[in-house]
N, C-alpha and C. Protein backbone atom coordinates (compact mmCIF):
# COMPACT_ATOMS: atom_id res chain seq x y z
N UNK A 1 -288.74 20.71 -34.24
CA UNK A 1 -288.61 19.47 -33.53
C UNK A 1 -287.65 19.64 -32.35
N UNK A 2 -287.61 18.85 -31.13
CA UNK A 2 -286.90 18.47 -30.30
C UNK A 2 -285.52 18.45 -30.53
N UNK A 3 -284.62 18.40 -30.03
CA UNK A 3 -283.29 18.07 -29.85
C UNK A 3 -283.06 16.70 -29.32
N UNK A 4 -282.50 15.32 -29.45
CA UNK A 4 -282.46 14.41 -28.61
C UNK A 4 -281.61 14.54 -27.40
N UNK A 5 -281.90 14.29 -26.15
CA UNK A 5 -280.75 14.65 -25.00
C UNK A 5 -279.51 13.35 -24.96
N UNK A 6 -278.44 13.90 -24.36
CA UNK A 6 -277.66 13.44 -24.71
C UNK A 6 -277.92 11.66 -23.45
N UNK A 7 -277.59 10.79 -24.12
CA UNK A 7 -277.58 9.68 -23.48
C UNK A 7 -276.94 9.70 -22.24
N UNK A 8 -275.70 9.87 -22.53
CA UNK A 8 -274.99 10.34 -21.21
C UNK A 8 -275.38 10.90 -19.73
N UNK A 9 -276.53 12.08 -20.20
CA UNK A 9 -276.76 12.91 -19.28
C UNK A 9 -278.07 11.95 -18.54
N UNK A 10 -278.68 11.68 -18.66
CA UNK A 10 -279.71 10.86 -18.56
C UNK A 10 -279.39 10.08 -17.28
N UNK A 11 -278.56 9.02 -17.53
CA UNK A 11 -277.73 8.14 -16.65
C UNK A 11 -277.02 8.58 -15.76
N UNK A 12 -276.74 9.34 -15.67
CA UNK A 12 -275.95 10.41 -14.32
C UNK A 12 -277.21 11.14 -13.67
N UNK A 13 -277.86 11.81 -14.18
CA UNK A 13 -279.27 12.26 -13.24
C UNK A 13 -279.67 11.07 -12.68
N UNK A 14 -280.22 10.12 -13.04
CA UNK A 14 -281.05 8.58 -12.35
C UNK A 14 -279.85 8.69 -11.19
N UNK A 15 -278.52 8.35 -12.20
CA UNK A 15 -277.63 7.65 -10.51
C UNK A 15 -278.00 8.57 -9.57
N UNK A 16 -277.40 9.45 -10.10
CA UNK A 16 -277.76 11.01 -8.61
C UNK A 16 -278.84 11.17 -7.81
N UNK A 17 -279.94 10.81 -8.44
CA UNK A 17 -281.20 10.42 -7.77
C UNK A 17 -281.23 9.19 -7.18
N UNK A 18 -280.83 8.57 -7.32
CA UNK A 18 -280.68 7.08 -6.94
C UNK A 18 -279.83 7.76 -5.21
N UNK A 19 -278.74 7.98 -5.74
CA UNK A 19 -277.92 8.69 -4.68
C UNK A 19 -278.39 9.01 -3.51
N UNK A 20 -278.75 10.04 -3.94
CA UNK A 20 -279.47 11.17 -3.06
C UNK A 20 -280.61 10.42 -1.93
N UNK A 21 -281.45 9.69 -2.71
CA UNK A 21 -282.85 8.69 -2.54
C UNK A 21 -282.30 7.65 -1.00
N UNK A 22 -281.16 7.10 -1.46
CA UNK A 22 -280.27 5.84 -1.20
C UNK A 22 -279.71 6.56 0.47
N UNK A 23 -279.25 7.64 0.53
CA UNK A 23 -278.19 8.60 1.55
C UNK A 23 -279.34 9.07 2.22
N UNK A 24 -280.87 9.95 1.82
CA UNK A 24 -281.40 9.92 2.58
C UNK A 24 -282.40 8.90 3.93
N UNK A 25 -282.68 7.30 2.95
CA UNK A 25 -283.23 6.58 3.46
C UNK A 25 -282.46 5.74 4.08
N UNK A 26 -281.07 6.25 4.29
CA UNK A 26 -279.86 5.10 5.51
C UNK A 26 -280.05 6.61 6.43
N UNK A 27 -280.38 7.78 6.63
CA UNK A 27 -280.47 8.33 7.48
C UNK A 27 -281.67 8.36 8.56
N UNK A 28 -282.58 7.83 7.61
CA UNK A 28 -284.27 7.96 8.17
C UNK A 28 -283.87 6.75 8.83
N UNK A 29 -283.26 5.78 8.66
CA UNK A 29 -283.21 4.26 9.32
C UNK A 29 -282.40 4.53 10.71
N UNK A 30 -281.28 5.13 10.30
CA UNK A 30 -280.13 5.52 11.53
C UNK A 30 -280.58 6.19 12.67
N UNK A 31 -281.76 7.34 12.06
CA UNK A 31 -282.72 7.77 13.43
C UNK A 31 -283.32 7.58 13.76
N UNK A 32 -284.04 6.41 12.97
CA UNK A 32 -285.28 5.28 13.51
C UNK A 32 -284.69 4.75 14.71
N UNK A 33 -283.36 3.89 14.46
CA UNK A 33 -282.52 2.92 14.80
C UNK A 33 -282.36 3.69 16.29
N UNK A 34 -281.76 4.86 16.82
CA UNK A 34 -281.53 5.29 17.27
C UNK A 34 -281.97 5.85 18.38
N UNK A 35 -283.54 6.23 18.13
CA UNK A 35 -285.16 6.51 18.68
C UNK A 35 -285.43 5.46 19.58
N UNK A 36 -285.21 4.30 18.56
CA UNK A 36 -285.81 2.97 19.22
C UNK A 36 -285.33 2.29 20.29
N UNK A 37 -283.93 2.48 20.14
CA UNK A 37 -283.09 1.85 21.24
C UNK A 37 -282.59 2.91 22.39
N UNK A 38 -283.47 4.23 22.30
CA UNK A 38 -282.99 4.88 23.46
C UNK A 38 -283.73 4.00 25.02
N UNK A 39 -282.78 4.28 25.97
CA UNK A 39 -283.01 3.87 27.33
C UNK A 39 -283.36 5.41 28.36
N UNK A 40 -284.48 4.79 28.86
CA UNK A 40 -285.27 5.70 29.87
C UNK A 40 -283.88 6.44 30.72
N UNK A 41 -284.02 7.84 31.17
CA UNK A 41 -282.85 8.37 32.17
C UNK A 41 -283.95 7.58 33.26
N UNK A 42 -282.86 7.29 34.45
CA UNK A 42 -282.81 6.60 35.43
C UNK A 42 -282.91 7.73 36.71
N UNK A 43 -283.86 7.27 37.69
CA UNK A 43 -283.71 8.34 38.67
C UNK A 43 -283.82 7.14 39.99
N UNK A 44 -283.51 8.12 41.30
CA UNK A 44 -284.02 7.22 42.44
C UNK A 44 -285.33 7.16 42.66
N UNK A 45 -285.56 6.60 43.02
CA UNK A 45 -287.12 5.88 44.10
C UNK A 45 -287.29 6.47 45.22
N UNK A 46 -286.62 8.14 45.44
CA UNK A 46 -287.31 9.17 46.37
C UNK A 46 -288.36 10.08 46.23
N UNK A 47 -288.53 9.78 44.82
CA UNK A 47 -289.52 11.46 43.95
C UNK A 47 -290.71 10.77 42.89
N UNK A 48 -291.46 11.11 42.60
CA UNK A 48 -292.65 10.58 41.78
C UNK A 48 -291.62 10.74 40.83
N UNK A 49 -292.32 10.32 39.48
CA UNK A 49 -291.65 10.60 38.16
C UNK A 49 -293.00 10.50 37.12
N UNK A 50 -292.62 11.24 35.82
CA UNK A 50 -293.82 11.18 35.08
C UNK A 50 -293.82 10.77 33.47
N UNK A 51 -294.60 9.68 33.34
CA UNK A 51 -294.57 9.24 32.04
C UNK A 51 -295.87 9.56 31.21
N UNK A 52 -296.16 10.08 30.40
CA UNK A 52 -296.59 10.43 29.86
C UNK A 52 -298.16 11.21 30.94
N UNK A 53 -299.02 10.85 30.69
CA UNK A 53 -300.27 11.19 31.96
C UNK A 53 -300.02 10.75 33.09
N UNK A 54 -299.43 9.72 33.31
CA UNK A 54 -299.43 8.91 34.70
C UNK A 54 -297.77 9.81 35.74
N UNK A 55 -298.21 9.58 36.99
CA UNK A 55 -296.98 9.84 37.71
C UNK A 55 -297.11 8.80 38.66
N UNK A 56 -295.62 8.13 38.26
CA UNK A 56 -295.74 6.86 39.62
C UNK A 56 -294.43 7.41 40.86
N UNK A 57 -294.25 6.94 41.63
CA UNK A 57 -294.12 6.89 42.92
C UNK A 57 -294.02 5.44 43.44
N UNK A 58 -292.08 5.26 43.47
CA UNK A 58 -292.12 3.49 43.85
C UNK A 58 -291.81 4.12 45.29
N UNK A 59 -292.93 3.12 46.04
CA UNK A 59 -292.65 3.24 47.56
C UNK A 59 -292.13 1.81 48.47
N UNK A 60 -291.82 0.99 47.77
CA UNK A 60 -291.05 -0.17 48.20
C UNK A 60 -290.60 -1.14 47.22
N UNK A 61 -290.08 -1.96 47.14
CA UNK A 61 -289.42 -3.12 46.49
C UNK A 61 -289.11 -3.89 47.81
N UNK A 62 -289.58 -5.87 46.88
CA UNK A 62 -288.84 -6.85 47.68
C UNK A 62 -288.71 -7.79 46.78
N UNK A 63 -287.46 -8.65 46.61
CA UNK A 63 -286.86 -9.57 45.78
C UNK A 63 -286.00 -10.13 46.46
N UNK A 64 -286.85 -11.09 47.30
CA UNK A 64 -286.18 -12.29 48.30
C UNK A 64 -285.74 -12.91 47.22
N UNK A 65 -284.76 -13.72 47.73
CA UNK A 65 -284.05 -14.91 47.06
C UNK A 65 -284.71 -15.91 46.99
N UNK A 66 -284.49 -16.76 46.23
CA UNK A 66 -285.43 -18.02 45.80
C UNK A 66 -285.00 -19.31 46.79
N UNK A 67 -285.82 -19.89 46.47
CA UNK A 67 -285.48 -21.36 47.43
C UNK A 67 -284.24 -22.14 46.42
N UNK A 68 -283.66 -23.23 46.91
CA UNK A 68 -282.90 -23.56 46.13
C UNK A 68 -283.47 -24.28 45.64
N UNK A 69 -284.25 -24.78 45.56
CA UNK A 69 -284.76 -26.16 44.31
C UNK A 69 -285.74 -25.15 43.47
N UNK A 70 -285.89 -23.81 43.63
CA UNK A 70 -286.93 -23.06 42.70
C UNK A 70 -285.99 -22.46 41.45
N UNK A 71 -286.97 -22.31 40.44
CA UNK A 71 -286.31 -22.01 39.42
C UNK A 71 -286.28 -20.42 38.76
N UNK A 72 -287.17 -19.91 39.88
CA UNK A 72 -287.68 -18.45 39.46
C UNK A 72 -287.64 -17.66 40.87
N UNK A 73 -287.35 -16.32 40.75
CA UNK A 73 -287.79 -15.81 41.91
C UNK A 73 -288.71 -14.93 41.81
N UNK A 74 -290.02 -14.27 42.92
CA UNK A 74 -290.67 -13.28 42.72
C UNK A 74 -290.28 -12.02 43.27
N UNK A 75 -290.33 -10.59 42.12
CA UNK A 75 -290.39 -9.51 43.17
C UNK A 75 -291.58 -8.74 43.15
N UNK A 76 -291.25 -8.09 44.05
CA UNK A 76 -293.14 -6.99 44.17
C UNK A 76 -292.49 -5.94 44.37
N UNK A 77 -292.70 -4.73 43.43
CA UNK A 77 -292.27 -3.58 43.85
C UNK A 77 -293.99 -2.11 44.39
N UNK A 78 -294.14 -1.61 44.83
CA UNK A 78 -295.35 -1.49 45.42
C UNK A 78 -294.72 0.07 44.98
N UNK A 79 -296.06 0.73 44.53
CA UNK A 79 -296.33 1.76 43.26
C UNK A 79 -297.98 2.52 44.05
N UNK A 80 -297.34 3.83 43.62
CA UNK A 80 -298.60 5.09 43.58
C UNK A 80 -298.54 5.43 42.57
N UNK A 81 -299.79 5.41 41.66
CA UNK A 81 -300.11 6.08 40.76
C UNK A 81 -301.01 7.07 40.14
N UNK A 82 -300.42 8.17 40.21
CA UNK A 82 -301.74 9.27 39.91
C UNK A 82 -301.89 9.75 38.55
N UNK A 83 -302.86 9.64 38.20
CA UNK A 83 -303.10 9.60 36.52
C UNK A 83 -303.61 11.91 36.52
N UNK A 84 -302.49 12.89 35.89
CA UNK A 84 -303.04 14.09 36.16
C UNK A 84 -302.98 14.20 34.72
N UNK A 85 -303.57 13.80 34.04
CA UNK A 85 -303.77 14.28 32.59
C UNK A 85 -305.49 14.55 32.81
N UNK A 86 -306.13 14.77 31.79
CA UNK A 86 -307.36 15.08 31.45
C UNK A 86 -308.31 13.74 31.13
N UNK A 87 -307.96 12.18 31.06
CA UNK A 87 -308.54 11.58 30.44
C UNK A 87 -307.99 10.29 31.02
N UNK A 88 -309.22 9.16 30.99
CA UNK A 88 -308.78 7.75 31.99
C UNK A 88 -307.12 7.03 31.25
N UNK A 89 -307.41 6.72 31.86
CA UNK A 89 -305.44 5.75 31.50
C UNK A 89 -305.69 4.23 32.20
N UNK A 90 -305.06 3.40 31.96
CA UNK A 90 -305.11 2.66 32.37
C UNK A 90 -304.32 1.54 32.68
N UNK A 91 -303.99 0.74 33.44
CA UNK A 91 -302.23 0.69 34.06
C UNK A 91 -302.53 -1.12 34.10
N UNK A 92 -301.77 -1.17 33.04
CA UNK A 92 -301.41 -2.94 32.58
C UNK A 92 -300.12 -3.10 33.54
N UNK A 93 -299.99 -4.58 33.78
CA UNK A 93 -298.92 -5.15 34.57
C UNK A 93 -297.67 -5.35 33.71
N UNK A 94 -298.17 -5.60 32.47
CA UNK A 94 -296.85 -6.34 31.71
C UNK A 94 -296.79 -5.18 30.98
N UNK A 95 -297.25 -4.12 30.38
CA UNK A 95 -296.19 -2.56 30.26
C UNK A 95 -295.10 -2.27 31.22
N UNK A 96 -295.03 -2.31 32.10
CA UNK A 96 -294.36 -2.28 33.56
C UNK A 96 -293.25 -3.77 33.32
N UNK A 97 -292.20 -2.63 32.98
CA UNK A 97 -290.79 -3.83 33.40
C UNK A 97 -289.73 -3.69 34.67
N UNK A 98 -289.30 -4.55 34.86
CA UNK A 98 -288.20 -4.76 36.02
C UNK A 98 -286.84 -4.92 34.96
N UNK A 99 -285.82 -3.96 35.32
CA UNK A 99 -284.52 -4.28 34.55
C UNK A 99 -283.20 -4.86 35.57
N UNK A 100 -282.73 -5.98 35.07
CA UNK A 100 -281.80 -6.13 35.83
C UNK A 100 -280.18 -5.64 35.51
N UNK A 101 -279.37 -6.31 36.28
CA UNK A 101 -278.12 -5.58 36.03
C UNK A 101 -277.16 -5.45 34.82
N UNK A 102 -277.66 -6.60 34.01
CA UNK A 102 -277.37 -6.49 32.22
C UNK A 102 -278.56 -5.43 31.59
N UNK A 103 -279.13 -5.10 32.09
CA UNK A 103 -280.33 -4.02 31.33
C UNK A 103 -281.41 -5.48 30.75
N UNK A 104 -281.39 -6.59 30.92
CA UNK A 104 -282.36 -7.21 30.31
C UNK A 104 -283.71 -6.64 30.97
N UNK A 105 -284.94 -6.40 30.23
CA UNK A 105 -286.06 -6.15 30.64
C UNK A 105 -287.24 -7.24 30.61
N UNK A 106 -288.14 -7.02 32.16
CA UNK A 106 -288.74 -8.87 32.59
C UNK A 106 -289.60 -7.97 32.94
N UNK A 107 -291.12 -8.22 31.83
CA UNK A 107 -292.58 -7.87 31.99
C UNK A 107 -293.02 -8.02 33.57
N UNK A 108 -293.80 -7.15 33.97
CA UNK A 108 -294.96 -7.22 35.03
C UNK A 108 -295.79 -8.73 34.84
N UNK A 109 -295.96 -9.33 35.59
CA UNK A 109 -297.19 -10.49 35.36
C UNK A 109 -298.28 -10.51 36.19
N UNK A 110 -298.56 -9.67 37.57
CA UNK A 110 -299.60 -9.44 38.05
C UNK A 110 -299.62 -8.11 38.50
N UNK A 111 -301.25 -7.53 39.22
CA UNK A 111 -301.36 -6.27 39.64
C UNK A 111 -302.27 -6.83 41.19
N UNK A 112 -301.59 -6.00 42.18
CA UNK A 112 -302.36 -6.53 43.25
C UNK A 112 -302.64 -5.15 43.56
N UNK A 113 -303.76 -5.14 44.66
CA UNK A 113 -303.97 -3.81 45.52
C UNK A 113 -303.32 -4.15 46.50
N UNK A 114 -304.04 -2.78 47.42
CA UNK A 114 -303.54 -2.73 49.03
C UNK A 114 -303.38 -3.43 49.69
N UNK A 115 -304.53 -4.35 49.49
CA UNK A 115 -305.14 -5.68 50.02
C UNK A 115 -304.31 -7.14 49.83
N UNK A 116 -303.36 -6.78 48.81
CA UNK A 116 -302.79 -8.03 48.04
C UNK A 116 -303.73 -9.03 47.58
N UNK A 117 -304.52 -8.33 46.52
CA UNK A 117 -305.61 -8.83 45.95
C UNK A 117 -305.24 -8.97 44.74
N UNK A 118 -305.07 -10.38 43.57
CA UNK A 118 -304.97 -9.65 42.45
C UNK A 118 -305.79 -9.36 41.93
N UNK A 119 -305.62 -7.86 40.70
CA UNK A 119 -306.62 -7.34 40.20
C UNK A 119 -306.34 -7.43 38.91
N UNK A 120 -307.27 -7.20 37.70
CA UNK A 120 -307.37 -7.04 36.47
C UNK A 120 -307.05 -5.62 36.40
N UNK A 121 -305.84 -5.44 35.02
CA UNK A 121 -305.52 -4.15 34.71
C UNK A 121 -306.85 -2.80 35.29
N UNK A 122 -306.16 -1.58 35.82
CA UNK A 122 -306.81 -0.90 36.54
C UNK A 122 -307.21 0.70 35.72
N UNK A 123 -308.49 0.76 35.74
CA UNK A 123 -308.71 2.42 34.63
C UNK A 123 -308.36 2.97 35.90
N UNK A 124 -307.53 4.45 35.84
CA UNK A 124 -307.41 5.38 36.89
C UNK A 124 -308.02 6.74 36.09
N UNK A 125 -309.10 7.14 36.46
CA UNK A 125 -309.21 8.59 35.93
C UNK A 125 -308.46 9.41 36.12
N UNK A 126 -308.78 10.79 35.67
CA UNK A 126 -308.23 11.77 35.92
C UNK A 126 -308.43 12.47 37.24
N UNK A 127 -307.16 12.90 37.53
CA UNK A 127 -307.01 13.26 39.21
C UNK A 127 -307.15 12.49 40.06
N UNK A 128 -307.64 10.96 39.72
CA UNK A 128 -307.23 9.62 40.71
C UNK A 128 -305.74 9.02 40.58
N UNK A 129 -305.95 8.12 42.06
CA UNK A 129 -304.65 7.79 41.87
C UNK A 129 -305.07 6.35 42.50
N UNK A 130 -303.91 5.67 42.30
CA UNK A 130 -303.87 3.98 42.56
C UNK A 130 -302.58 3.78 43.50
N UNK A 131 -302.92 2.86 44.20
CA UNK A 131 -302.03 2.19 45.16
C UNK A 131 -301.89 0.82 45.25
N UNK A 132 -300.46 0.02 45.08
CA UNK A 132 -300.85 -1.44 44.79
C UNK A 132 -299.42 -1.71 44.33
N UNK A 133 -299.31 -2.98 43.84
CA UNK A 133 -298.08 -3.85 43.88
C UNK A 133 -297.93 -4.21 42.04
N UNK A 134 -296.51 -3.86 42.13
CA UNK A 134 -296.58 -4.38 40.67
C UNK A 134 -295.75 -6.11 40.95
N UNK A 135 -295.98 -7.23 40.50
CA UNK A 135 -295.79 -8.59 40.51
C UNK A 135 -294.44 -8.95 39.37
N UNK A 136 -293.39 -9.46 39.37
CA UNK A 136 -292.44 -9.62 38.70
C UNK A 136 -291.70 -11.11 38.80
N UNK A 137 -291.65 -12.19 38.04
CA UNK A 137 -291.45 -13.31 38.30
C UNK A 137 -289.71 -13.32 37.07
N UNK A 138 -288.72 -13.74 37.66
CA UNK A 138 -287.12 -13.20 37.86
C UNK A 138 -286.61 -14.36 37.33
N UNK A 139 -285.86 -14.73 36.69
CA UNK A 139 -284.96 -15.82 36.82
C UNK A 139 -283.95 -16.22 38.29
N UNK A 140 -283.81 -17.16 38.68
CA UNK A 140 -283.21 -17.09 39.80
C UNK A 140 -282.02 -16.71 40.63
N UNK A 141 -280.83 -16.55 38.87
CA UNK A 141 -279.49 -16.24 38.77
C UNK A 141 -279.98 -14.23 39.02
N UNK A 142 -280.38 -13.74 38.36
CA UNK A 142 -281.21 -12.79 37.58
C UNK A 142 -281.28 -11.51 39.55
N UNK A 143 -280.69 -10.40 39.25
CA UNK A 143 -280.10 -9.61 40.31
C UNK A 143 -280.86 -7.84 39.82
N UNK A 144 -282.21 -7.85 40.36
CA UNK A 144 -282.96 -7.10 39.63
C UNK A 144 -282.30 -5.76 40.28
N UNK A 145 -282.48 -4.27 38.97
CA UNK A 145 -281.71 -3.02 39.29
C UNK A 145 -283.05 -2.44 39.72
N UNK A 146 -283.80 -2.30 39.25
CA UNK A 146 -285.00 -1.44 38.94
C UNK A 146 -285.86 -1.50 38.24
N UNK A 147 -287.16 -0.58 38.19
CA UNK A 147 -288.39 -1.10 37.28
C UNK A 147 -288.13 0.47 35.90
N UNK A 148 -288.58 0.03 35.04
CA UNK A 148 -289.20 1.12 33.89
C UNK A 148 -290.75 1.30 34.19
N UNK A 149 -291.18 2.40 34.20
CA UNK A 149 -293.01 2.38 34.22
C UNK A 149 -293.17 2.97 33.04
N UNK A 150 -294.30 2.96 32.74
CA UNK A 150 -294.92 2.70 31.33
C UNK A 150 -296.52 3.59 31.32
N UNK A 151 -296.95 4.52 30.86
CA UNK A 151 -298.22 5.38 30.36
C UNK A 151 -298.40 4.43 29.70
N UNK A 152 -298.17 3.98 28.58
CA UNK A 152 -298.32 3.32 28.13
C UNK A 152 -297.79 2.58 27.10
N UNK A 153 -297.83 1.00 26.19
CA UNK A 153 -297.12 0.08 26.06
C UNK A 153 -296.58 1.18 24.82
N UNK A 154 -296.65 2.12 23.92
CA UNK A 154 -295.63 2.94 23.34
C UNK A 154 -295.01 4.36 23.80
N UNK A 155 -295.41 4.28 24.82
CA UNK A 155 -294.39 5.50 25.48
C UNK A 155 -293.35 5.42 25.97
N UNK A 156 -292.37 6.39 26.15
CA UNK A 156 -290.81 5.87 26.11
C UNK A 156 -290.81 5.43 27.68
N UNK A 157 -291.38 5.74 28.89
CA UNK A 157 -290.97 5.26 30.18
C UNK A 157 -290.15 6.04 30.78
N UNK A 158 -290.09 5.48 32.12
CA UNK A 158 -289.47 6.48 32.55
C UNK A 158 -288.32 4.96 33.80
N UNK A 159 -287.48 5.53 34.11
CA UNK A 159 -286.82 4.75 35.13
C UNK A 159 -286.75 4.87 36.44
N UNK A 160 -286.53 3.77 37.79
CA UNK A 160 -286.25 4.19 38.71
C UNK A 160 -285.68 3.15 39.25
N UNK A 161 -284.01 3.45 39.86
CA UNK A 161 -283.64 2.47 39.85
C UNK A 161 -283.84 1.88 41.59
N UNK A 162 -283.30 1.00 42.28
CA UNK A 162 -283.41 0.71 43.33
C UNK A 162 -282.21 1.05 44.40
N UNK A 163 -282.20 1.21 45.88
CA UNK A 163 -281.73 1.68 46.37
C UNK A 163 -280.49 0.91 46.60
């Protein structure tokens, strides 16, 4: 027959496992935590930059001041985008944020072309590229730094701040 194990021992393995279980899953959280809240490195608005397939290229910004009885202001920052991956992409307005000088981040709300046309989100194939305005509607207090661009709505982005 068996030996019975000692009671004792029993209850100290569980805790230890418990332990162990407990220490690894506050670490998996801490680098979740950590992942999640990283912020794009920041570059100027002299050089393309590349987020995932896409490479944008900010070639202007404007963020007039608002009227005084308005409650919002608009900016347009005007974007080249060349998609050099292997496969279509396709370039939403509200992936595309404007960050201001607290780091708060304020979605894209329209896409215009050349033309200042607005357009419905745009497929860019591969080895095409796009030219056009990204649309940004501001709070009026609200002192915009720069935009984040976006491959897409889970890719980390990339920054560029303004001059």
């Amino acid at each position: 027959m068996y030996a019975r194990p000692r009671p004792g021992r029993n209850v100290f393995a569980g805790c230890l496992t418990a332990a162990v279980i407990g220490t690894v899953l506050l670490v998996l959280l801490l680098a979740l935590m950590a992942w999640v809240s990283r912020v794009p490195p920041a570059v100027g608005a002299e050089s393309p930059v590349n987020d995932g397939r896409l490479r944008f290229a900010v070639t202007g910004s404007a963020c007039p001041k608002a009227a005084n009885s308005a409650a919002h202001r608009t900016c347009r920052v005007a974007v080249r985008v060349e998609n050099v991956g292997g496969e279509a992409r396709v370039l939403y307005p509200g992936q595309q944020k404007l960050f201001d000088e607290d780091d708060t981040l304020h979605p894209g709300t329209r896409l215009l072309d050349k033309e200042g046309t607005e357009i419905t989100p745009i497929r860019i194939g591969p080895g095409d590229s796009f030219s056009g305005t990204l649309v940004f509607e501001l709070p009026k207090s609200v002192r915009p730094a720069g935009v984040e661009l976006h491959d897409s709505g889970l890719s980390k982005g990339v920054r560029v701040t303004f001059g």
